[in-house]
C-alpha atoms as a PDB file:
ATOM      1  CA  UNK A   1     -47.277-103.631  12.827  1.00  0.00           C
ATOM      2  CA  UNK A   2     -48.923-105.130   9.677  1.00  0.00           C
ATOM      3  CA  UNK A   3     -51.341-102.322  10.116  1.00  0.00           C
ATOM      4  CA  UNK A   4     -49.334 -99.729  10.303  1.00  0.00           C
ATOM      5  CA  UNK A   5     -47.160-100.945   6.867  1.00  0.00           C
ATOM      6  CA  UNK A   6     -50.565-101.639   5.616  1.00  0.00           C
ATOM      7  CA  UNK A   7     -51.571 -97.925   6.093  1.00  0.00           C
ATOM      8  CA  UNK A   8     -48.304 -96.311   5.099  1.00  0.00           C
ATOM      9  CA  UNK A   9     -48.608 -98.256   1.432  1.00  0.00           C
ATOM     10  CA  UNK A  10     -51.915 -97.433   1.225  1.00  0.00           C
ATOM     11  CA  UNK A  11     -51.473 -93.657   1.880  1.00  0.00           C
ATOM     12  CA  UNK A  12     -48.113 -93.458  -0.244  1.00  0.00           C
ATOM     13  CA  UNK A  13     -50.199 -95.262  -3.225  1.00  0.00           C
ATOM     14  CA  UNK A  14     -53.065 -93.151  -2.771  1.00  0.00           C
ATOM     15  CA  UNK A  15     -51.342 -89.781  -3.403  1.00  0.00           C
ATOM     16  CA  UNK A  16     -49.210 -90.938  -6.046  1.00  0.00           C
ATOM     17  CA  UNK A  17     -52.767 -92.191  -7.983  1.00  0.00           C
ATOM     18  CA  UNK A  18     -54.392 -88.612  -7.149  1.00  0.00           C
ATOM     19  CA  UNK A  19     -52.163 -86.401  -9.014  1.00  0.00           C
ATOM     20  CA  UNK A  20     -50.580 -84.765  -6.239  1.00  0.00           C
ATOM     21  CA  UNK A  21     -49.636 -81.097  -7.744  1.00  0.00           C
ATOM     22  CA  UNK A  22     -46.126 -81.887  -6.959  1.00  0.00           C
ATOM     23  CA  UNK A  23     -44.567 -85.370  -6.774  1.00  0.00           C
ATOM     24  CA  UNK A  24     -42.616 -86.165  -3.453  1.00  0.00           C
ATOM     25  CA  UNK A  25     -38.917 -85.990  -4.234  1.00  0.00           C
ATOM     26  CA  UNK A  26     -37.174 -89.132  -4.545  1.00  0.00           C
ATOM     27  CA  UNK A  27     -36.573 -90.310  -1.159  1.00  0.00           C
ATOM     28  CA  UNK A  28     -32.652 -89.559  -1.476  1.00  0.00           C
ATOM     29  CA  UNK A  29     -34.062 -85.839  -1.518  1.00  0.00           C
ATOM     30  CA  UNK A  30     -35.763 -85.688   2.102  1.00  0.00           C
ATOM     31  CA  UNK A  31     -32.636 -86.241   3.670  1.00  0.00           C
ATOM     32  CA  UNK A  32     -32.042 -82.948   5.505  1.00  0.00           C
ATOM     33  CA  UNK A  33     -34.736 -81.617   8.228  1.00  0.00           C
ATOM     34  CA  UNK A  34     -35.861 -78.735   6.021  1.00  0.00           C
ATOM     35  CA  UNK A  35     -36.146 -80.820   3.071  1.00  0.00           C
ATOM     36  CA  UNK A  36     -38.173 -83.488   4.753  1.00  0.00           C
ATOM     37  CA  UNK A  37     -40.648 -80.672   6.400  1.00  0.00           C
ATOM     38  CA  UNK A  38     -41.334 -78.800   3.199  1.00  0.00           C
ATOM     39  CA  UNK A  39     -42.267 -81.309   0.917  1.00  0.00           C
ATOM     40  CA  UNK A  40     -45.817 -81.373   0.026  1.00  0.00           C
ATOM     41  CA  UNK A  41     -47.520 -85.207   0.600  1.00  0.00           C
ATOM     42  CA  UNK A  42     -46.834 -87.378   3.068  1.00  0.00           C
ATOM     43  CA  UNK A  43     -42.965 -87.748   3.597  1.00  0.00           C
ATOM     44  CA  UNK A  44     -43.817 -90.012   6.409  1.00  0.00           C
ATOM     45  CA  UNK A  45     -44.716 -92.759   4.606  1.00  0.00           C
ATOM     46  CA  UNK A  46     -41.766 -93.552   1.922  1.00  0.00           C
ATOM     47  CA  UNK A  47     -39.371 -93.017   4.832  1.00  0.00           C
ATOM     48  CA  UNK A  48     -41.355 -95.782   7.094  1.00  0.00           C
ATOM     49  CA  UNK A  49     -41.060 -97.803   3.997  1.00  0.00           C
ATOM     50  CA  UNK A  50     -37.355 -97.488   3.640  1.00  0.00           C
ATOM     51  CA  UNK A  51     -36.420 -98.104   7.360  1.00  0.00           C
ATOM     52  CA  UNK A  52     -38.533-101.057   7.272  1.00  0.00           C
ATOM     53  CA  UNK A  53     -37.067-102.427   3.741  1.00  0.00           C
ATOM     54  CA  UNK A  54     -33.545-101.399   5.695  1.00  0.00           C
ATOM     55  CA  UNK A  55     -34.453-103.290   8.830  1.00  0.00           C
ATOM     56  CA  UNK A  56     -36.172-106.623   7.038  1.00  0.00           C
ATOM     57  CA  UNK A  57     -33.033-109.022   6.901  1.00  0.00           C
ATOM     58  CA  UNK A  58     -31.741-108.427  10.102  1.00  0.00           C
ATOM     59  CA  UNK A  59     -34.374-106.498  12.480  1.00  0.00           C
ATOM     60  CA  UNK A  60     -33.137-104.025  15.089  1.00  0.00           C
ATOM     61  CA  UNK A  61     -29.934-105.154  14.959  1.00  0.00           C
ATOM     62  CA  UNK A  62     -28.943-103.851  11.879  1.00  0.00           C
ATOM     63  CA  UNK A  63     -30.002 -99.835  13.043  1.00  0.00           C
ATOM     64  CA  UNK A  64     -28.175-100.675  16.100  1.00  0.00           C
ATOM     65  CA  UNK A  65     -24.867-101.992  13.838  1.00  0.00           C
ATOM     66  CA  UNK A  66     -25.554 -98.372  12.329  1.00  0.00           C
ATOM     67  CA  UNK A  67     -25.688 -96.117  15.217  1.00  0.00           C
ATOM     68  CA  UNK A  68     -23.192 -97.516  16.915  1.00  0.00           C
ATOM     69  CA  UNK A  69     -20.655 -97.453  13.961  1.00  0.00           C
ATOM     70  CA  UNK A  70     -22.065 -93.469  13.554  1.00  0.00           C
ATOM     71  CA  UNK A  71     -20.590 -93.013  16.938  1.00  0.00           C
ATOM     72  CA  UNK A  72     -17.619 -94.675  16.105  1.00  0.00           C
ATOM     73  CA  UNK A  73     -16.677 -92.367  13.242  1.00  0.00           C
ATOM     74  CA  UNK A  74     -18.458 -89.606  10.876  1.00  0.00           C
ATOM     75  CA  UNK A  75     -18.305 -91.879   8.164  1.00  0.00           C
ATOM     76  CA  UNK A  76     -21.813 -92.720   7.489  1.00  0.00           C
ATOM     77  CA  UNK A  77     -21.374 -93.777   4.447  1.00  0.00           C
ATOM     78  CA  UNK A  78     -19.068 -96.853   5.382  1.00  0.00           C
ATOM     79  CA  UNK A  79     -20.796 -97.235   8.145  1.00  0.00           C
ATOM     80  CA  UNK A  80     -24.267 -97.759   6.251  1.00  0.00           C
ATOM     81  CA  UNK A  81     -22.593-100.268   3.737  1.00  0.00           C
ATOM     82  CA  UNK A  82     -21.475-102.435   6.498  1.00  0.00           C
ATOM     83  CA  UNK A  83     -24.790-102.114   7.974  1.00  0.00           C
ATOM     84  CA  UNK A  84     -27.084-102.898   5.496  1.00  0.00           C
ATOM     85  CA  UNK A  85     -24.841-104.676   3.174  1.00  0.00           C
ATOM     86  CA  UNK A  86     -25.355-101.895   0.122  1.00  0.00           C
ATOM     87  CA  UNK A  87     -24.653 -98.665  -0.115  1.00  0.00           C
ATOM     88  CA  UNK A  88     -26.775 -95.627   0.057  1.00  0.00           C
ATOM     89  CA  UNK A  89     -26.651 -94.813  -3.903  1.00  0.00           C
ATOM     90  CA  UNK A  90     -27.832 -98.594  -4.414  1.00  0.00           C
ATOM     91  CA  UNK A  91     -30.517 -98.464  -1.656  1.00  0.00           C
ATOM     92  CA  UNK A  92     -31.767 -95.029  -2.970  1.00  0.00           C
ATOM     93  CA  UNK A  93     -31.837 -96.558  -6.819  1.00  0.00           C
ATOM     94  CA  UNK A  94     -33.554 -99.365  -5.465  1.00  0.00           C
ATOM     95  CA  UNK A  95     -36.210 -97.989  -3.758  1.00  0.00           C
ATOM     96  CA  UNK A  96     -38.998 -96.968  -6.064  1.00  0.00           C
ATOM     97  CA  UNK A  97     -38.557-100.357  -7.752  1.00  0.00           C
ATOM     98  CA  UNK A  98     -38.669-102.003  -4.189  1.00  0.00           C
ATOM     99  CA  UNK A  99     -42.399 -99.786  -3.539  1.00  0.00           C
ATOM    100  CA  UNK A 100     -43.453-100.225  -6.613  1.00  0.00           C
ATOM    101  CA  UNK A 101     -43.247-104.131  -5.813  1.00  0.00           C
ATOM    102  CA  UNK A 102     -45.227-104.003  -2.523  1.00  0.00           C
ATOM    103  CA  UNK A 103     -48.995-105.007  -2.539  1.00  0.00           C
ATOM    104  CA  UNK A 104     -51.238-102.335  -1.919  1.00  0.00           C
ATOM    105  CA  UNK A 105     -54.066-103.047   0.207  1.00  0.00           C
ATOM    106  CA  UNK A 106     -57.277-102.316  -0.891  1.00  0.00           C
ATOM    107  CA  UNK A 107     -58.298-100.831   2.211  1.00  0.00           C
ATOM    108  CA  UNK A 108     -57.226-100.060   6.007  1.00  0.00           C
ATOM    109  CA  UNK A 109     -58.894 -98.034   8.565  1.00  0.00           C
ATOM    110  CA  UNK A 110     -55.765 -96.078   9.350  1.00  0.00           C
ATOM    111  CA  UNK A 111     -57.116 -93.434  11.950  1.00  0.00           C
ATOM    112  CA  UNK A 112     -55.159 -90.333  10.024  1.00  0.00           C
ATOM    113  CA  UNK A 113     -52.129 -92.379   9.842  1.00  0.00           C
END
């Protein structure tokens, strides 16, 4: 697993460094299916990055917390407040501060990760 965060900071770093011809949209901004497939760089990575930032304090637990509160009720955003203890706005405004933080590793053989 250390490999595979490894990689997806790596890759997210590297593209950010190259100049990409577009910047990814902020993370809040690949929400929807359409959004997520049309952006140009790898929208894999930031959102691997957020479920694991999401996940860190309490594990599985907290996506299951989430899910099962989403079947509960529609109201995702409650539901996501009382599962990760912020809301979305806050995670969202958070988050390039939070990948910004992380150490980049100077290299990983990813295997087109």
């Amino acid at each position: 697993f250390a490999t595979g965060r490894g990689c997806n900071i790596k890759e997210y770093a590297d593209f950010n460094s190259r100049g990409p011809p577009a910047p990814l949209p902020p993370l809040s901004q690949l929400e929807t299916v359409q959004a997520f497939q049309q952006a140009q760089g790898p929208t894999y990575d930031p959102s691997f990055l957020a479920m694991d930032q999401l996940t860190a304090g309490g594990g599985l637990a907290t996506l299951k917390t989430y899910w099962t509160a989403i079947a509960a009720t529609p109201d995702w955003p409650t539901a996501f407040q009382n599962a990760f203890g912020q809301s979305s706005a806050a995670f969202y405004a958070q988050f390039p501060g939070y990948v910004a933080g992380l150490s980049v590793p100077s290299s990983y053989a990813c295997g087109g990760i």
